[in-house]
Every structure is written in C-alpha cells, then in structure tokens.
Protein backbone atom coordinates (compact mmCIF):
# COMPACT_ATOMS: atom_id res chain seq x y z
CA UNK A 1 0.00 0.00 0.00
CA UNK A 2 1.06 3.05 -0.85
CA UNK A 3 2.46 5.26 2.24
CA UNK A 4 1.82 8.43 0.87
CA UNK A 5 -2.31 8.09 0.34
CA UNK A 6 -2.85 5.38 3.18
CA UNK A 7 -4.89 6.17 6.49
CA UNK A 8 -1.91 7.04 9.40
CA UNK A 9 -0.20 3.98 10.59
CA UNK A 10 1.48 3.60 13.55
CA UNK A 11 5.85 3.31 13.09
CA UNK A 12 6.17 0.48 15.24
CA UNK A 13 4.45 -1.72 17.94
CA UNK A 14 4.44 -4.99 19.08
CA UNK A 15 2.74 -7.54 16.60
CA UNK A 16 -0.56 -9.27 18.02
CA UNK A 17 -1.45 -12.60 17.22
CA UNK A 18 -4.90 -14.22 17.56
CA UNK A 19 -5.00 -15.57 20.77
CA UNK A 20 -7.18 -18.85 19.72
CA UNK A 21 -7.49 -20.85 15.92
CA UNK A 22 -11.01 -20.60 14.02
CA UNK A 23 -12.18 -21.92 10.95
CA UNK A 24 -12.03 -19.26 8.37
CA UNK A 25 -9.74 -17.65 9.92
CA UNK A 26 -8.26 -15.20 8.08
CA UNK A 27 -4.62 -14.91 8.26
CA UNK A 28 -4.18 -16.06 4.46
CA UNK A 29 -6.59 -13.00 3.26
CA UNK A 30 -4.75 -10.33 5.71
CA UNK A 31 -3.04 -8.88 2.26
CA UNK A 32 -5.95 -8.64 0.50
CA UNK A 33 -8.35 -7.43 2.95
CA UNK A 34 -5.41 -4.55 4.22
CA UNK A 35 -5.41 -3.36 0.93
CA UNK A 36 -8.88 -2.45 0.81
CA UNK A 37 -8.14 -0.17 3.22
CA UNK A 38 -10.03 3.10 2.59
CA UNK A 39 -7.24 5.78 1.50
CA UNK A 40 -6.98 9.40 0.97
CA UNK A 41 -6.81 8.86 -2.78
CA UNK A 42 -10.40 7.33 -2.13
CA UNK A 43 -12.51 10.17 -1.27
CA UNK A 44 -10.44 12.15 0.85
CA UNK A 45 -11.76 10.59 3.91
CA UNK A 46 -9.76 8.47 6.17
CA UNK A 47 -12.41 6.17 8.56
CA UNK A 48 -11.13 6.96 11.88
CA UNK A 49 -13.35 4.14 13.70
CA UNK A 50 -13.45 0.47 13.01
CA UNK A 51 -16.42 -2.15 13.57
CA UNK A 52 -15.87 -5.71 13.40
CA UNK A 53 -19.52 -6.76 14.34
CA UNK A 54 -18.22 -11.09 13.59
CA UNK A 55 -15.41 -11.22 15.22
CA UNK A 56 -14.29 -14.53 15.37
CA UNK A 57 -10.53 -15.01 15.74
CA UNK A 58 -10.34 -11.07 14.88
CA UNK A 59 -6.55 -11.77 12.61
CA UNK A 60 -7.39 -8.24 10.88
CA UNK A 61 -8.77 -6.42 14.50
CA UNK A 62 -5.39 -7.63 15.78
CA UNK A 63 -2.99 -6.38 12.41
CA UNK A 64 -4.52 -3.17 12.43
CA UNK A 65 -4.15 -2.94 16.25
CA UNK A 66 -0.99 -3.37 15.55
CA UNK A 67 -0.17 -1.27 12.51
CA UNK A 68 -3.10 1.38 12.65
CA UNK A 69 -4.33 4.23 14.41
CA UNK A 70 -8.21 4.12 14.42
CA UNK A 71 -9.38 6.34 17.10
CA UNK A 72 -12.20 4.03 17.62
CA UNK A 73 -12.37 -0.42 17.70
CA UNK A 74 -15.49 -1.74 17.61
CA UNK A 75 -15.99 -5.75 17.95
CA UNK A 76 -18.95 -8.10 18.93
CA UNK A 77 -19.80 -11.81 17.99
CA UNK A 78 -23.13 -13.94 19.56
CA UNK A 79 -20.39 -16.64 20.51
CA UNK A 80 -20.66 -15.81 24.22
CA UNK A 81 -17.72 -17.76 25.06
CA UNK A 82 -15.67 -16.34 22.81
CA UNK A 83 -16.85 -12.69 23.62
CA UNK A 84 -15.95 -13.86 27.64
CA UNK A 85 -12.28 -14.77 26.52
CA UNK A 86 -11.73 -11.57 24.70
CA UNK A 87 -13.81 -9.73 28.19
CA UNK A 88 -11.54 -11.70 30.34
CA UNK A 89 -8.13 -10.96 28.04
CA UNK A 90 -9.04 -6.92 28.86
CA UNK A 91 -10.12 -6.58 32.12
CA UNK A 92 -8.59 -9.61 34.03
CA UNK A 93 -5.16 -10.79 32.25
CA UNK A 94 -2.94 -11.73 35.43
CA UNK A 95 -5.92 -14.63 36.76
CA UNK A 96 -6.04 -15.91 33.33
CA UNK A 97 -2.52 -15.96 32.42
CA UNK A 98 -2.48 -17.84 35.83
CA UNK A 99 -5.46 -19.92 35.28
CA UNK A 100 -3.88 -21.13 32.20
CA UNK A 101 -0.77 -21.33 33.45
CA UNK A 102 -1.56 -24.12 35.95
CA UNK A 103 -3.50 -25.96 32.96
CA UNK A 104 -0.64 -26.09 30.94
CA UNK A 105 1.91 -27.38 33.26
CA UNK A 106 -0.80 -30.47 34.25
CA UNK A 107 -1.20 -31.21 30.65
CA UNK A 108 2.20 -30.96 29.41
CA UNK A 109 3.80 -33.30 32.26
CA UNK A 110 1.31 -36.05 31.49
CA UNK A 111 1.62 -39.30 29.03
CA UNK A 112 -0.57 -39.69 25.92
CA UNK A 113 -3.28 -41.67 27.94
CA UNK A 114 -3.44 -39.04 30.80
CA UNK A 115 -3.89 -36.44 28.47
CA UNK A 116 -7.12 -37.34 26.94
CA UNK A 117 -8.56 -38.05 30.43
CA UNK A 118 -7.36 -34.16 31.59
CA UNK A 119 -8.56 -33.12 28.37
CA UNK A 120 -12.38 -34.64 28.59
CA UNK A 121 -12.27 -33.36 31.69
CA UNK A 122 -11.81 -29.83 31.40
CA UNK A 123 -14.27 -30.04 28.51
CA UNK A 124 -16.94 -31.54 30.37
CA UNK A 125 -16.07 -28.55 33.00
CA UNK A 126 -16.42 -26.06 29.94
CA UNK A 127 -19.61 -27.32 29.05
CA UNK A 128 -21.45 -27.95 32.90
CA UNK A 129 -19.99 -24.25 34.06
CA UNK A 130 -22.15 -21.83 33.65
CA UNK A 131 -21.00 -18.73 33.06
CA UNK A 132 -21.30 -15.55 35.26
CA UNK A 133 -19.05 -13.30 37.09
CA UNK A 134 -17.56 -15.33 38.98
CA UNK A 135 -16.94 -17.76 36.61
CA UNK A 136 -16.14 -15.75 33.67
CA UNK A 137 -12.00 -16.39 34.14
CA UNK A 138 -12.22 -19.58 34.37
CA UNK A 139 -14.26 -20.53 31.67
CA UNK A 140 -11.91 -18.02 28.88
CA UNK A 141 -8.94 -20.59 30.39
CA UNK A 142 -11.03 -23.67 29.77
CA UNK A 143 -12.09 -22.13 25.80
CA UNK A 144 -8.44 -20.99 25.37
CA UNK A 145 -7.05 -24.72 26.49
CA UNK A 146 -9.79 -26.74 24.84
CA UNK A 147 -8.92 -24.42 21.42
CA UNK A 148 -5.58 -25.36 21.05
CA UNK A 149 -5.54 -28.86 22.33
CA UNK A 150 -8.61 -30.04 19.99
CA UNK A 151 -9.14 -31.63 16.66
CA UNK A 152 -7.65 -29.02 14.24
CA UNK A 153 -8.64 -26.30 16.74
CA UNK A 154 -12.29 -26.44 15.54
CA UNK A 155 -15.02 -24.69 17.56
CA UNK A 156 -18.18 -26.51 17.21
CA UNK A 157 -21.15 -27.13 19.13
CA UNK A 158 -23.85 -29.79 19.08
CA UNK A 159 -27.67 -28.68 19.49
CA UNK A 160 -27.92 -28.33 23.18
CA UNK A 161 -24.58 -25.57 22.53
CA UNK A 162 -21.91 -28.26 24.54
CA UNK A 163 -18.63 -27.83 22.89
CA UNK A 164 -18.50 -31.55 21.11
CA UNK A 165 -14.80 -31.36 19.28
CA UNK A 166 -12.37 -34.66 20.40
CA UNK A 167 -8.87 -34.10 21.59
CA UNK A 168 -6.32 -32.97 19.14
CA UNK A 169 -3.09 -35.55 18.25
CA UNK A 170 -0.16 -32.39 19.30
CA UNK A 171 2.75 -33.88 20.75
CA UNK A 172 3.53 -30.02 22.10
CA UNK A 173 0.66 -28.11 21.71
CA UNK A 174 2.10 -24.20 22.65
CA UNK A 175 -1.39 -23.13 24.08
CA UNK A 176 -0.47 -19.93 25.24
CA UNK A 177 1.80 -17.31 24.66
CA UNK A 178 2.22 -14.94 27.84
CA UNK A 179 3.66 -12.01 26.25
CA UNK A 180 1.08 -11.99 22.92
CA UNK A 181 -1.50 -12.43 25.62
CA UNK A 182 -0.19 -9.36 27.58
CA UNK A 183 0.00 -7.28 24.71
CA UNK A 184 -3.34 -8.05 23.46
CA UNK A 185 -4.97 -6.63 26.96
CA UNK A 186 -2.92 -3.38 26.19
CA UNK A 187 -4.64 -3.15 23.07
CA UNK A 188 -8.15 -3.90 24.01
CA UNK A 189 -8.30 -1.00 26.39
CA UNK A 190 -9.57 1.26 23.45
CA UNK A 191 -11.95 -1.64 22.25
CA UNK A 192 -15.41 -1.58 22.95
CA UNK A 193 -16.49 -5.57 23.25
CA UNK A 194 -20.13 -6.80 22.82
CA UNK A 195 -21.66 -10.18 23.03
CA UNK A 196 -24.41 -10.02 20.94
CA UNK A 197 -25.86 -9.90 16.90
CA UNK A 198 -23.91 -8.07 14.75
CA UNK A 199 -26.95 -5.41 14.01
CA UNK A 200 -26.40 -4.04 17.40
CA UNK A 201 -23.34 -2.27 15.65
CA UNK A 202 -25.89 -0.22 14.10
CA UNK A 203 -25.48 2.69 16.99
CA UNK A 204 -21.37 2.79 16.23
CA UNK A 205 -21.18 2.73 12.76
CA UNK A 206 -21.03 6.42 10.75
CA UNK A 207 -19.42 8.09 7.52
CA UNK A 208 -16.11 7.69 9.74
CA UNK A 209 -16.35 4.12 10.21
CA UNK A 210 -14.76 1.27 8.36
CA UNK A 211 -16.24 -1.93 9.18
CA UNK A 212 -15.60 -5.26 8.28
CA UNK A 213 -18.07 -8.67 8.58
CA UNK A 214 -17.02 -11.91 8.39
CA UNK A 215 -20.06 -14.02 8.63
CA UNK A 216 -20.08 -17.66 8.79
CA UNK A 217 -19.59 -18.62 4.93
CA UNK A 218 -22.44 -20.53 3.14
CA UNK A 219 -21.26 -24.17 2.55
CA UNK A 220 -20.18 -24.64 -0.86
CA UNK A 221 -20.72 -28.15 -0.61
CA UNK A 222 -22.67 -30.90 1.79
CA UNK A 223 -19.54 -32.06 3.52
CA UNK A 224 -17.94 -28.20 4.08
CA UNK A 225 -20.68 -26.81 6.47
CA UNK A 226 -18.28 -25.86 9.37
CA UNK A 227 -21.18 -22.77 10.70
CA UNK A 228 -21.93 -24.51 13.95
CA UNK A 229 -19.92 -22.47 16.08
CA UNK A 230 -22.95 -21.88 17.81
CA UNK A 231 -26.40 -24.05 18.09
CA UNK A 232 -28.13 -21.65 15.68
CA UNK A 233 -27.45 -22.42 11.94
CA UNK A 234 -26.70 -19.63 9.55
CA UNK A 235 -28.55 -20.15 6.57
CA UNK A 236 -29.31 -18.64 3.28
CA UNK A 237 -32.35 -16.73 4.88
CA UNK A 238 -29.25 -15.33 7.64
CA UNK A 239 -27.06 -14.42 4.64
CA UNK A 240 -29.88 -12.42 3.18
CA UNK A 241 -30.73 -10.36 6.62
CA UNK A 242 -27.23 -9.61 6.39
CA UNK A 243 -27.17 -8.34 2.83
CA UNK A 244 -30.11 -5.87 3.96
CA UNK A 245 -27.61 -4.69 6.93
CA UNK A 246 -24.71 -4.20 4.36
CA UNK A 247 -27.30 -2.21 2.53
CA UNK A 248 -27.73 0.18 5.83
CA UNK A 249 -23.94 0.48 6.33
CA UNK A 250 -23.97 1.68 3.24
CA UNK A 251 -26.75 4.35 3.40
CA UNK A 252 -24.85 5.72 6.84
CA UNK A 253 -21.64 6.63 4.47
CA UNK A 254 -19.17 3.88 5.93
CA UNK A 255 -17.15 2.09 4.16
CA UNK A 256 -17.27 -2.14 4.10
CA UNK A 257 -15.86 -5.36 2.87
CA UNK A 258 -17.79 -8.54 3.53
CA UNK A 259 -15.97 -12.08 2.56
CA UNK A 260 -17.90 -15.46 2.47
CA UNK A 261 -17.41 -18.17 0.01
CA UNK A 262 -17.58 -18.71 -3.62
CA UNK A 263 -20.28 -20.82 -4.29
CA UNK A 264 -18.78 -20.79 -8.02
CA UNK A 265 -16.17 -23.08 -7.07
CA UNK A 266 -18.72 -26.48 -7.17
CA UNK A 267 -21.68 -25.29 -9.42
CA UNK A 268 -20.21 -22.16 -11.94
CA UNK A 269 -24.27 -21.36 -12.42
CA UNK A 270 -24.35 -20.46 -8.39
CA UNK A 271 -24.46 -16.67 -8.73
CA UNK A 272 -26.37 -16.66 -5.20
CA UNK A 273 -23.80 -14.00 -3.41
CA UNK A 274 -23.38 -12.40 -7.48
CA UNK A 275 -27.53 -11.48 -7.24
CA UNK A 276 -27.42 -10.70 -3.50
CA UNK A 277 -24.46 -8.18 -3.65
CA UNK A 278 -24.99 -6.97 -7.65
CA UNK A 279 -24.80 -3.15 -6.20
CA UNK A 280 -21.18 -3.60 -4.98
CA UNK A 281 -18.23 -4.31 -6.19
CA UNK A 282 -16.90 -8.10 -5.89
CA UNK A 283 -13.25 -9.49 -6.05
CA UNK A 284 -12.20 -13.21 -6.00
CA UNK A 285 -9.25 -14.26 -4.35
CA UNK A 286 -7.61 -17.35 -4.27
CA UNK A 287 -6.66 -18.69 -0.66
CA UNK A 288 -5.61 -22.06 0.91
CA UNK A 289 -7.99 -23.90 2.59
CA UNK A 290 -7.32 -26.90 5.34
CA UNK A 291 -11.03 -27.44 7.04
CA UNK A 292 -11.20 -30.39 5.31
CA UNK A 293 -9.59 -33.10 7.74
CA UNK A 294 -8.22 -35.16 4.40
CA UNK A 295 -5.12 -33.84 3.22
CA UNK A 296 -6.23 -34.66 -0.71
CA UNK A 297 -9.19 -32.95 0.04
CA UNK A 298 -7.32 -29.40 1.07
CA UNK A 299 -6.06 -26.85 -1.31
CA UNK A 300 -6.80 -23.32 -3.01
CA UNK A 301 -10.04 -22.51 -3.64
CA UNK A 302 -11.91 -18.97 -4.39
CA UNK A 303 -13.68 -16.63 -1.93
CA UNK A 304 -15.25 -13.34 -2.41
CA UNK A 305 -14.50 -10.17 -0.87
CA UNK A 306 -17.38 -7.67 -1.19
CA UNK A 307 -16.96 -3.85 -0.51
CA UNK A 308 -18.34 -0.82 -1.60
C-alpha cells in the first residue's frame, strides 16, 4: 500500500497474534483485505473508527491494532464464550494468564493416555460451568485450552450448545503465549467488546467508520458446512438479513468489505452471493484452505470479498 495516500499507521508496535485458531480464519486474506483499506486517494476521507460486528478469531482487528491508528475499535460476535475470553483478556489478564498457566503445566507433564482423560475433563467442565461473574476467568482458560488442544482447533457445538470437538493428536501443543497475551490486553483497552448480533453495531457505525463482517460462509458443498460455532445455523435466509444490513452500512456513508465463500467453485451457475451483492463491487481471491480433515481434500479454492 502506498504510504503516501494510506490512512496514518502507527511506526512500530508490538505484533498481536490471535489468541485462539477458528475456521475461516483469516490470516491467508490479511493482504488482501489490508489493501482495501479506505485511503486518501479514495474520497479524501480516512475512517477513523473500526467495527468488526463477527469477530471470530479477529486476525485483521489484531494487524490493524498493531499497525493502525483508528481512534475508535469496535468488535462483537453472539459466541458468548468467545466474547468472555476476549472480556476476560481486557479486564482480568494476570488470573487468566495464571489460570492457564496451571493448565498447561498439568497437561504438558502427562503421558498420551493421561492427556485425553485431563482433556475430557476440562471439557466436560467447559460445558457444565455456567457462566457468570464469577466464573467468567475460568471458563476463557477452559475455551483458550480446549482451542488449542482439539481436533484441528475447531469450535463446534452440538444442538444443546456443549462444545463436542475430540482431543487434538499435538505432541507439544504451545497453548499460550504470555507475552502476545499481555499485549493483546494493552490493546483492548480502546476496544469496545459486545456479546451479541452483529446489528447491534448499528449505533457505532457512521461516515467515519470502516467496518468489516465476516459471517459464517455458506457451505459450498454438503460435507464443508463448518457454521456450527454456535447451536443456531446460519442459513441462506441469515445471509440475506445480512445483505439488507450491508445495505444500511452503506446508506450511513461507511465504508465495508464482507468475505464469504464462492459458491462458483462447485456449481459455476451459483451466482447466489453475485444477485445478492450486484450493487457492490466483488473481487475473487484465491486462498488455501485446510477445514477439510483429508489432506487430498485441502487446497486453493476462491472466496469473495465484497466492498463498496
């Protein structure tokens, strides 16, 4: 991107990581998404406030905490465990660093055998704690552990919302990392967090925002629909709400990108997302994708990037 007509970005800071993996995730589209970046040589305007309103593992909240100064951070998801972790990560770092601390030390000093007794253990824990103030640091550990010691670090739910996903096969799984988690609660102090539908972002968003949705992406086939991370299914009628929201983000004079996925890549006559986004513009990119739990079965495929 070109320094002389991009938005002010900050000359050096530490670099966040997500803090926990998620399908979609969307370290492989940083590039492309970055440099749709509204710029001076755009309109003039640079958005001084960003909305993230589907979270998720939030790869481009935490680049552009990292290499951006947006007065303003926006982010919300109806995940409520994953809206607790990021809570927890900005108001109580030291008892969850500790928390997780302990957790990792148990799991790490035990055989193969102990492991996967540890593990269902702390994920029947996760799934028969409810969660409340008390509670709430404890429960961000148990999501943070149970993400990166499970099956491809998958986050899915059966339809009574328990956390279903086996134990992962990692010989040395890292699970935290102290200082990325340390940095990241520096960085959320200027983020306003919300548990809750994305729509709610409604009351944020203006001509200075730039906001970005990543909803879960319509299955492009019967054995890719990886949407469960909550009991509610997102379905064609859900991507269609959300097309009517783009269409009010629009009206208030902010700029947006919204990716999903290419339903062109198993029937070419799909134009579903073509029809439903026909007043914006639409780019395909080609990213690597590894949901599929067959290696043969993983590779590049097309998604779309919609923006205005």
């Amino acid at each position: 991107m070109n320094k002389q007509t991009s938005r002010c970005e900050k000359e050096y800071t530490e670099s966040l990581k997500p803090f926990v993996k998620w399908v979609g995730g969307k370290n492989k589209l940083l590039n492309d998404l970055v440099n749709l970046l509204p710029t001076r040589a755009d309109n003039g305007r640079v958005p001084t406030k960003y909305c993230e309103p589907m979270v998720g593992g939030g790869a481009l909240l935490f680049y552009l905490l990292s290499n951006y100064d947006f007065k303003q951070f926006y982010i919300s998801d109806i995940n409520t465990e994953l809206i607790n972790a990021y809570q927890v990560l900005k108001e109580n770092i030291d008892s969850l660093i500790e928390k997780l601390r302990e957790m990792r030390l148990f799991y790490c000093s035990m055989d193969e055998n102990d492991r996967k007794l540890y593990y269902y253990s702390i994920r029947d824990k996760f799934n028969n704690t409810q969660l409340n103030d008390t509670t709430a640091v404890k429960k961000a550990a148990y999501f943070i552990f149970l993400n990166k010691t499970c099956f491809n670090g998958v986050y899915r739910v059966n339809r009574k919302g328990q956390f279903n996903v086996p134990i992962g096969a990692y010989k040395n799984p890292s699970i935290y990392s102290e200082s990325n988690l340390r940095n990241i609660n520096k960085a959320l102090q200027n983020v306003t967090i919300i548990c809750g539908d994305y729509s709610l972002s409604k009351q944020f968003i203006d001509q200075n925002t730039f906001v970005y949705l990543d909803p879960p992406y319509r299955p492009i086939s019967k054995t890719s629909d990886f949407t469960s991370y909550n009991a509610d299914a997102f379905n064609d009628c859900e991507q269609i709400r959300l097309a009517k929201y783009i269409d009010e983000i629009n009206a208030s004079g902010a700029k947006f990108v919204l990716s999903n996925s290419d339903p062109k890549n198993v029937n070419p006559e799909d134009t579903f997302f073509d029809e439903l986004y026909k007043e914006y513009r639409i780019k395909r990119v080609s990213v690597a994708r590894m949901i599929n739990s067959k290696s043969d079965s993983r590779g590049k495929i097309s998604e779309l990037l919609i923006y205005n």
